[in-house]
PDB file of N, CA and C in Angstrom:
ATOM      1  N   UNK A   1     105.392 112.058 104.587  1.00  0.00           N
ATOM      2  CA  UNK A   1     106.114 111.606 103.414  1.00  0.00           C
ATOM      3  C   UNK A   1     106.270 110.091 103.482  1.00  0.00           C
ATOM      4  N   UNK A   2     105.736 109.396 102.490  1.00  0.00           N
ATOM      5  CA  UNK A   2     106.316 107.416 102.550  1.00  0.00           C
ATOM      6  C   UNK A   2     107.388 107.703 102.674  1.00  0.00           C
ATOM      7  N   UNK A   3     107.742 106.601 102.923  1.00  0.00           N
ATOM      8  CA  UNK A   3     109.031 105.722 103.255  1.00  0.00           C
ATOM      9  C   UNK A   3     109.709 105.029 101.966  1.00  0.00           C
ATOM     10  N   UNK A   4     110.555 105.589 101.252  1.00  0.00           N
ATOM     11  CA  UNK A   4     110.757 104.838  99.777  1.00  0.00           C
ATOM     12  C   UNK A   4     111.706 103.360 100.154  1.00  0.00           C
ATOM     13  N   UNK A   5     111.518 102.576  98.681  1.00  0.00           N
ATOM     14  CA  UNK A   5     111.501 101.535  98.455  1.00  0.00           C
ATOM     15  C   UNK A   5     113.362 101.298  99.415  1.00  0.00           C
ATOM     16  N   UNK A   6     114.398 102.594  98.677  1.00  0.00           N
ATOM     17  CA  UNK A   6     115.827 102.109  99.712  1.00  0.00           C
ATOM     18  C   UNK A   6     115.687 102.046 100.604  1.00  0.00           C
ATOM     19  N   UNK A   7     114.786 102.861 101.825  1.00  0.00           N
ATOM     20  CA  UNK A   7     114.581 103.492 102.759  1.00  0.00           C
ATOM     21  C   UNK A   7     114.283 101.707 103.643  1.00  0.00           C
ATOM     22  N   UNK A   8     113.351 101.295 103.282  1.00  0.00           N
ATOM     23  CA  UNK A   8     112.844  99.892 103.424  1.00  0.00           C
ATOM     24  C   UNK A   8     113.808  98.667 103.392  1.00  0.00           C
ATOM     25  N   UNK A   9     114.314  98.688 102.132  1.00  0.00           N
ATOM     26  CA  UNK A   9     115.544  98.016 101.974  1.00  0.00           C
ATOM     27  C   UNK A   9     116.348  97.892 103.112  1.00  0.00           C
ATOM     28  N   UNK A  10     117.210  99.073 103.118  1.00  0.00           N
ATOM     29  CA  UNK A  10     118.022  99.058 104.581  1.00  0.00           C
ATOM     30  C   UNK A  10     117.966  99.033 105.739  1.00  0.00           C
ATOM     31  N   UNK A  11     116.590  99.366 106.099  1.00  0.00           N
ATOM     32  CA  UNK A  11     116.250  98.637 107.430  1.00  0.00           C
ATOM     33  C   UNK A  11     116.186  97.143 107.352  1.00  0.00           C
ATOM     34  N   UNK A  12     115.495  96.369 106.668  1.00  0.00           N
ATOM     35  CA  UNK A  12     115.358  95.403 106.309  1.00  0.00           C
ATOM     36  C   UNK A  12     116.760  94.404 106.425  1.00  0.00           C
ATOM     37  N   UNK A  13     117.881  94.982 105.759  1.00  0.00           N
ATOM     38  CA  UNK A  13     119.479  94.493 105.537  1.00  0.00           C
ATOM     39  C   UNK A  13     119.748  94.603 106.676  1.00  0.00           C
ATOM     40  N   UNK A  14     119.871  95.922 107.389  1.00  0.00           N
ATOM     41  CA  UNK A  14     120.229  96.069 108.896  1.00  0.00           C
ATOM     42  C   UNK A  14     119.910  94.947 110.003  1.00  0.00           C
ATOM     43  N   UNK A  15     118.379  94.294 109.609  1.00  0.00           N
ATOM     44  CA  UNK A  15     117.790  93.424 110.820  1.00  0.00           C
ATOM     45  C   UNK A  15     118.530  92.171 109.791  1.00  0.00           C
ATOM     46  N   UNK A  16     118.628  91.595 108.843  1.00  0.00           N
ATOM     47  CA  UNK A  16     118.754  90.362 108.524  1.00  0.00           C
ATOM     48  C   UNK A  16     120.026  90.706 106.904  1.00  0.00           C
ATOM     49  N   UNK A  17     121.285  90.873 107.682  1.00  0.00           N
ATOM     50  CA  UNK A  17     122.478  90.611 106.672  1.00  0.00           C
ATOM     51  C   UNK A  17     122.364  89.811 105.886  1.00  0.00           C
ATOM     52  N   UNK A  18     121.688  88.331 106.130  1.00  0.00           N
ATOM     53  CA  UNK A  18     121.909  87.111 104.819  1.00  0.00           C
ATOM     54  C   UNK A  18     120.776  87.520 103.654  1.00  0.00           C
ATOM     55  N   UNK A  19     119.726  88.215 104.016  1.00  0.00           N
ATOM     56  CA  UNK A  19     118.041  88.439 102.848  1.00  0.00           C
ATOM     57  C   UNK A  19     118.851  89.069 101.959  1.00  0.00           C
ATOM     58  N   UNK A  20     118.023  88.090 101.004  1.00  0.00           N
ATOM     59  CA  UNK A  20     117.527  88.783  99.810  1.00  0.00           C
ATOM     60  C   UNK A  20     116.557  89.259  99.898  1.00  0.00           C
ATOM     61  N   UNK A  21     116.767  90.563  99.185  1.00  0.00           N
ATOM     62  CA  UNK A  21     115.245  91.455  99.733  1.00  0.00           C
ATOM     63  C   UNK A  21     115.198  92.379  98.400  1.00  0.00           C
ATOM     64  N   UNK A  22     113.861  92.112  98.334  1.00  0.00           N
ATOM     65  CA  UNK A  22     113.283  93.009  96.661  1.00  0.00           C
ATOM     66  C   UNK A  22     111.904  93.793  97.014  1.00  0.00           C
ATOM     67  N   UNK A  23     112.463  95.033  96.784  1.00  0.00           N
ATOM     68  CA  UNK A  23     110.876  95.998  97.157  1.00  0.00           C
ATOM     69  C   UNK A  23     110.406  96.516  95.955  1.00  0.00           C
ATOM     70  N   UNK A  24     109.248  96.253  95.782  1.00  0.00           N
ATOM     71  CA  UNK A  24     108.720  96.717  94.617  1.00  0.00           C
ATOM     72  C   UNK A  24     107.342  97.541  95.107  1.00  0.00           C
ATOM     73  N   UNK A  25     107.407  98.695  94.189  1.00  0.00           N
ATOM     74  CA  UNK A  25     106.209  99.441  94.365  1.00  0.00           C
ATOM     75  C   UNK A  25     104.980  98.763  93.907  1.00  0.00           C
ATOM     76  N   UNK A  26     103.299  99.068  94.365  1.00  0.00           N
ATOM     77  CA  UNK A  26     102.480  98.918  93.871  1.00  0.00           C
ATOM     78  C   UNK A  26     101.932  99.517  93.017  1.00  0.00           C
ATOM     79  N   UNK A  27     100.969  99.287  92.547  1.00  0.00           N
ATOM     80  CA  UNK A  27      99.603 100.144  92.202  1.00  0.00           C
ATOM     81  C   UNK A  27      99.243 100.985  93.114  1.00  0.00           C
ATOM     82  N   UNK A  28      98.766 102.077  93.159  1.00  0.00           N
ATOM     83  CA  UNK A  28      98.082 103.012  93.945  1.00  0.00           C
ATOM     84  C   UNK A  28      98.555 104.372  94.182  1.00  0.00           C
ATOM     85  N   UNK A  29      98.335 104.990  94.979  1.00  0.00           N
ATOM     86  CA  UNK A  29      99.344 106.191  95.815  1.00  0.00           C
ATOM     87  C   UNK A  29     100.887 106.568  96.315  1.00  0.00           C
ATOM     88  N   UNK A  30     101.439 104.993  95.690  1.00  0.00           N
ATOM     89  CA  UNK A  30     102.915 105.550  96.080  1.00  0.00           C
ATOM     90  C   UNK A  30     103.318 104.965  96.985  1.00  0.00           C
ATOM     91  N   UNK A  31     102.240 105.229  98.290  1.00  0.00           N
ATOM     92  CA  UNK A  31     102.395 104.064  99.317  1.00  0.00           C
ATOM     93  C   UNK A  31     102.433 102.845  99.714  1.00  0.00           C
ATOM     94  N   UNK A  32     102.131 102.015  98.537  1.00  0.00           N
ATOM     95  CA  UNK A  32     101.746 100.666  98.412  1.00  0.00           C
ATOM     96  C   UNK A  32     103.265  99.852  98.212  1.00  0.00           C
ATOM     97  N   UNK A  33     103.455  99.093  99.118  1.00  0.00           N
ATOM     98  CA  UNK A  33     105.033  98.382  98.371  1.00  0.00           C
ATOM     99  C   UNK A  33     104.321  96.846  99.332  1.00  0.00           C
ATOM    100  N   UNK A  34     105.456  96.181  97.690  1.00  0.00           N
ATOM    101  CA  UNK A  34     105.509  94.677  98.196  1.00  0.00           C
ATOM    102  C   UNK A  34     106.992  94.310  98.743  1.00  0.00           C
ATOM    103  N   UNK A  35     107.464  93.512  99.418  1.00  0.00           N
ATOM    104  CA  UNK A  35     108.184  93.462 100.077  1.00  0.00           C
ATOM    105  C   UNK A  35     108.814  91.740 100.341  1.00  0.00           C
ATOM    106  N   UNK A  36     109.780  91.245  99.252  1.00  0.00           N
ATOM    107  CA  UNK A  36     109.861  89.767  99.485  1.00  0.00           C
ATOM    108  C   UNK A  36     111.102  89.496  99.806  1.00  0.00           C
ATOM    109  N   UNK A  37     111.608  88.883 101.159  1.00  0.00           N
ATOM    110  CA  UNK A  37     112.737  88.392 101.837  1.00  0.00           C
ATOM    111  C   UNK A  37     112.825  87.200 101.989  1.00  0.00           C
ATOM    112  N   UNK A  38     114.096  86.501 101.687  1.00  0.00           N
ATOM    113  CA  UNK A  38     114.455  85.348 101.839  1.00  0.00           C
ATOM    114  C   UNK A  38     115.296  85.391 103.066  1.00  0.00           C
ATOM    115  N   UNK A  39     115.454  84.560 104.159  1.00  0.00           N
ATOM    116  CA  UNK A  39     116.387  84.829 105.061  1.00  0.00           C
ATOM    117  C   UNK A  39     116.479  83.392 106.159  1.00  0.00           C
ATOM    118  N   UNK A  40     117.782  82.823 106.352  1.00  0.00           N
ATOM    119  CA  UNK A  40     118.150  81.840 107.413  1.00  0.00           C
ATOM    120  C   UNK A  40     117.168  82.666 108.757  1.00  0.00           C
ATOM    121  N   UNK A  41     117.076  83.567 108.813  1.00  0.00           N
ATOM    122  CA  UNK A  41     116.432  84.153 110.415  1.00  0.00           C
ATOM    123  C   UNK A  41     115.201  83.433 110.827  1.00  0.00           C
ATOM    124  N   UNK A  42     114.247  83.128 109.030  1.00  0.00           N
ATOM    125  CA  UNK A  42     112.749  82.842 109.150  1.00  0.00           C
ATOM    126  C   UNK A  42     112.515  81.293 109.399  1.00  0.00           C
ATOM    127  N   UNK A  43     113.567  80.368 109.488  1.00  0.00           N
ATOM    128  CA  UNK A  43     113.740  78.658 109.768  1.00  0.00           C
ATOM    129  C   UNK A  43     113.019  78.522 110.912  1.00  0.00           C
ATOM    130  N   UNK A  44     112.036  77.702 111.087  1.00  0.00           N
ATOM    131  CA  UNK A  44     111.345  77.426 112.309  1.00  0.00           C
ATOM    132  C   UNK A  44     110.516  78.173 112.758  1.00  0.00           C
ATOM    133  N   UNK A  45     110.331  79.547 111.629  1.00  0.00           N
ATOM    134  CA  UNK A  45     108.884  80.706 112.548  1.00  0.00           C
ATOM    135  C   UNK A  45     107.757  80.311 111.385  1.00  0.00           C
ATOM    136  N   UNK A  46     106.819  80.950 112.153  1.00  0.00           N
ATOM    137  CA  UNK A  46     105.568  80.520 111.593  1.00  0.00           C
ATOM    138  C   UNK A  46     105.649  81.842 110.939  1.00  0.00           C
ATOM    139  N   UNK A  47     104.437  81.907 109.785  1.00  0.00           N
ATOM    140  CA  UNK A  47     104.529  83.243 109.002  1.00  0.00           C
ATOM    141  C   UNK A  47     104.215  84.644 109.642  1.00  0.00           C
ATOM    142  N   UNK A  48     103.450  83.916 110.955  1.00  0.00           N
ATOM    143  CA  UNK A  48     102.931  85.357 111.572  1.00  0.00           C
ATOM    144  C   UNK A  48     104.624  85.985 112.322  1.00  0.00           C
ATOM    145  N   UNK A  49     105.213  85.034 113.128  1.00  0.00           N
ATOM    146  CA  UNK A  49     106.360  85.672 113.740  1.00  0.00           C
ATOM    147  C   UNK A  49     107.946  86.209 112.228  1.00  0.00           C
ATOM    148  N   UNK A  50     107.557  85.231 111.278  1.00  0.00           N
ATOM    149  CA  UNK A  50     108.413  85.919 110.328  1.00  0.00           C
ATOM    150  C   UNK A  50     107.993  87.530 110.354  1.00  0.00           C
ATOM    151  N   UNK A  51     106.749  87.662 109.760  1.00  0.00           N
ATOM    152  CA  UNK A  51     106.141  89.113 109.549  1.00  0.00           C
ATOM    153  C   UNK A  51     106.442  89.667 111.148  1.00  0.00           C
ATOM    154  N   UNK A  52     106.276  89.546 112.054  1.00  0.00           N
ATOM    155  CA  UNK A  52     106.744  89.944 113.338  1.00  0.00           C
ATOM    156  C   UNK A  52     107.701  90.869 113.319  1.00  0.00           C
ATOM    157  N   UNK A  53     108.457  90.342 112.672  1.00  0.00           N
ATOM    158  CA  UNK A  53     110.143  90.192 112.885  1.00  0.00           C
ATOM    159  C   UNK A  53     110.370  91.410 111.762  1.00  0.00           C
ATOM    160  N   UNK A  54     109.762  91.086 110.901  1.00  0.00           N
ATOM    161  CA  UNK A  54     109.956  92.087 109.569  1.00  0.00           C
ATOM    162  C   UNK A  54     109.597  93.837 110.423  1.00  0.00           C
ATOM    163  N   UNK A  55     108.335  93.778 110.591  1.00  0.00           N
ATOM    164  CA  UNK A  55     107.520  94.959 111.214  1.00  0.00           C
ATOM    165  C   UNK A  55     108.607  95.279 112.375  1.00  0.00           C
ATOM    166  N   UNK A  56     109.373  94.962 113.359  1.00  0.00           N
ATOM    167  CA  UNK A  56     110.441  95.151 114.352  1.00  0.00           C
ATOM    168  C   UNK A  56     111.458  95.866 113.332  1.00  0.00           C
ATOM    169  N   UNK A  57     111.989  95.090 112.154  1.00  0.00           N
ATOM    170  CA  UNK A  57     113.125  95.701 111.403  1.00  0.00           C
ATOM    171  C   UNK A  57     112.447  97.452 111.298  1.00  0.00           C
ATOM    172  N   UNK A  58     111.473  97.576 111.027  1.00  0.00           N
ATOM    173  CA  UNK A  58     111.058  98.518 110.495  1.00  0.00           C
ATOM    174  C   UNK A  58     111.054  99.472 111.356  1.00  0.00           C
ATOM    175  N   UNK A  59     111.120  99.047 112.881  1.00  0.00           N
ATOM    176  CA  UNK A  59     111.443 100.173 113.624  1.00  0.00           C
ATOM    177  C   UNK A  59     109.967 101.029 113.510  1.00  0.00           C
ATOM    178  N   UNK A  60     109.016 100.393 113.687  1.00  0.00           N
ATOM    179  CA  UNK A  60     107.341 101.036 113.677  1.00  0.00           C
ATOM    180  C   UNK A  60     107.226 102.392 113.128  1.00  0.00           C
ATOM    181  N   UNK A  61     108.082 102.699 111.903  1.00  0.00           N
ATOM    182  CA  UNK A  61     107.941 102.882 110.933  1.00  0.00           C
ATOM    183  C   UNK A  61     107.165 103.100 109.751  1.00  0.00           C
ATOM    184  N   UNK A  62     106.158 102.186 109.767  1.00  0.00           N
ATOM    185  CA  UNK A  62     105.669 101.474 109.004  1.00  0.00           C
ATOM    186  C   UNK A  62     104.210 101.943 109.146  1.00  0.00           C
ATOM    187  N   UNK A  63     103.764 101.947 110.196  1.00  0.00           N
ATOM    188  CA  UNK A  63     102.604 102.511 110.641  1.00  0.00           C
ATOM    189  C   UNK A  63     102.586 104.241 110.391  1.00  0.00           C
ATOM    190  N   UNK A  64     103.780 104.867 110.416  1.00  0.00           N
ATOM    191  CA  UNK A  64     103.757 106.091 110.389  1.00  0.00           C
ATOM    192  C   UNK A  64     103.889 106.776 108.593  1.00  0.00           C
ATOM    193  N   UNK A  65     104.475 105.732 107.701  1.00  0.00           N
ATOM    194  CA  UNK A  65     104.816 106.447 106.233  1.00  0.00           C
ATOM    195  C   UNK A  65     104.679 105.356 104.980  1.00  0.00           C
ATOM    196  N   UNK A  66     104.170 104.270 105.437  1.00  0.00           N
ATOM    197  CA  UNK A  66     103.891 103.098 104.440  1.00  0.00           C
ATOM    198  C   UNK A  66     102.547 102.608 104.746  1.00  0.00           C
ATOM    199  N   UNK A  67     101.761 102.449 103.876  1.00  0.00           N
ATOM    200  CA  UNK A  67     100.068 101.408 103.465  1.00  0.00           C
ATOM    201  C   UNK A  67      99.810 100.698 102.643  1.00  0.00           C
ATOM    202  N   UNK A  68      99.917 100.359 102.213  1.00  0.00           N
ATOM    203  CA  UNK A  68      99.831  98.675 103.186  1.00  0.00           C
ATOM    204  C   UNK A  68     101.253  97.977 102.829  1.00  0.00           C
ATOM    205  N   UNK A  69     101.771  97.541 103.571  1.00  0.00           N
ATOM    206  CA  UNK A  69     103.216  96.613 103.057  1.00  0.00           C
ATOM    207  C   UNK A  69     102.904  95.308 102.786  1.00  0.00           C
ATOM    208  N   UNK A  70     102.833  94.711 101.807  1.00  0.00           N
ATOM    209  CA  UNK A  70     102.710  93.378 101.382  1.00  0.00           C
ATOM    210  C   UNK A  70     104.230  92.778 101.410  1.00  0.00           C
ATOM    211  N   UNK A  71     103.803  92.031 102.352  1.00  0.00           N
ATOM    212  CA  UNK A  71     104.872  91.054 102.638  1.00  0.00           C
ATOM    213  C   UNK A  71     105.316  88.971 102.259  1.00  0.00           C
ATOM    214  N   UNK A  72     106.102  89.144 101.893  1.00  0.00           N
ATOM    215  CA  UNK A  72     106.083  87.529 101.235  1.00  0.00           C
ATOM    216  C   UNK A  72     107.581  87.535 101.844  1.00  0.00           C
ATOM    217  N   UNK A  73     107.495  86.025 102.801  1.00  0.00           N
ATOM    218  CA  UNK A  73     109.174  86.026 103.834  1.00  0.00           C
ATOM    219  C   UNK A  73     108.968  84.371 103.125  1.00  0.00           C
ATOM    220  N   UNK A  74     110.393  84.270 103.146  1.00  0.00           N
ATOM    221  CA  UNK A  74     110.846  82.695 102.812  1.00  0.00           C
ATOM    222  C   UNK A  74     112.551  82.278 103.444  1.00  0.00           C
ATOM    223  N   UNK A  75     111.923  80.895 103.869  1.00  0.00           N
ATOM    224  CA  UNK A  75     113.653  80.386 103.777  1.00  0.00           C
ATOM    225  C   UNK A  75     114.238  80.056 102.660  1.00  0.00           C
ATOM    226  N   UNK A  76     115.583  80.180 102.772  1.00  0.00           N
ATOM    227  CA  UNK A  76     116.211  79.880 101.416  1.00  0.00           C
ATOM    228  C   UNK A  76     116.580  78.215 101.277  1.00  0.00           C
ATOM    229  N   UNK A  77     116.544  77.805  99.495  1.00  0.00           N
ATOM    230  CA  UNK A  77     115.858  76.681  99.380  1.00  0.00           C
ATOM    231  C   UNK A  77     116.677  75.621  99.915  1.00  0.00           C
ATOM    232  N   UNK A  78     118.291  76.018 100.094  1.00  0.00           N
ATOM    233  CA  UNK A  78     119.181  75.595 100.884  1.00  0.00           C
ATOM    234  C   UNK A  78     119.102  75.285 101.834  1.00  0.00           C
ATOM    235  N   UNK A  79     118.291  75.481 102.556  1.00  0.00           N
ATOM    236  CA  UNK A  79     118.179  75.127 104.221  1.00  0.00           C
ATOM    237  C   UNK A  79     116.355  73.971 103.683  1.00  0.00           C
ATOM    238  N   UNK A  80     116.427  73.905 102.773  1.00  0.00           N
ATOM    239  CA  UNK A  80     115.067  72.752 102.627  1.00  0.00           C
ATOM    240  C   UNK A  80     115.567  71.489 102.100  1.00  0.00           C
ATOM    241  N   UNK A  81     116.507  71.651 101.286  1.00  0.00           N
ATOM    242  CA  UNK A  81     117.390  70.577 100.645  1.00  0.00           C
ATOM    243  C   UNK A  81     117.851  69.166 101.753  1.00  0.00           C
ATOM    244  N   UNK A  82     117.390  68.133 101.332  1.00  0.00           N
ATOM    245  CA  UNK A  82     117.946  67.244 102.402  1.00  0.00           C
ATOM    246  C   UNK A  82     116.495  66.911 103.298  1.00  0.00           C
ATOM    247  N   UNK A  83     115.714  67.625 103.029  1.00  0.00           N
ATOM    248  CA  UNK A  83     114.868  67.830 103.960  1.00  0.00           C
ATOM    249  C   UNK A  83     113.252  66.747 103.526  1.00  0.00           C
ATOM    250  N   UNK A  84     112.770  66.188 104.452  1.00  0.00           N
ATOM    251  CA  UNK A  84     111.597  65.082 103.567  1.00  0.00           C
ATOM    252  C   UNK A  84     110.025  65.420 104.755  1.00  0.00           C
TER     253      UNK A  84
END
């Protein structure tokens, strides 16, 4: 059975209290979700250890009831402000 879109969500909230986090289904089988978090956690990681970090929330998970998770991680624009 996938893993639905709350299901995702709250793991997600669980690893990172400050995200904003929006799951949206794809096109396809059901299984397809996009997945975009904003979060103070991702300051200073490169995109591969953001996504790292995401796939950990998930509690490997992810491999077992979701294909493909499209993922888009950002800092929030607050922590860029000031910034040159």
């Amino acid at each position: 059975m996938a893993m639905e879109g709350p299901a995702i969500e709250t793991l997600i909230r669980e690893a990172f209290p400050d995200a904003d986090v929006i799951v949206t289904k794809l096109a396809g089988t059901g299984r397809h979700c996009g997945v975009r978090i904003v979060s103070q956690a991702f300051a200073g990681k490169s995109r591969i250890e953001q996504h790292q970090m995401i796939y950990e929330a998930l509690k490997g998970k992810i491999t077992d009831t979701v294909h493909p998770l499209v993922l888009e991680t950002a800092v929030p624009m607050s922590h860029l402000q000031g910034k040159t």
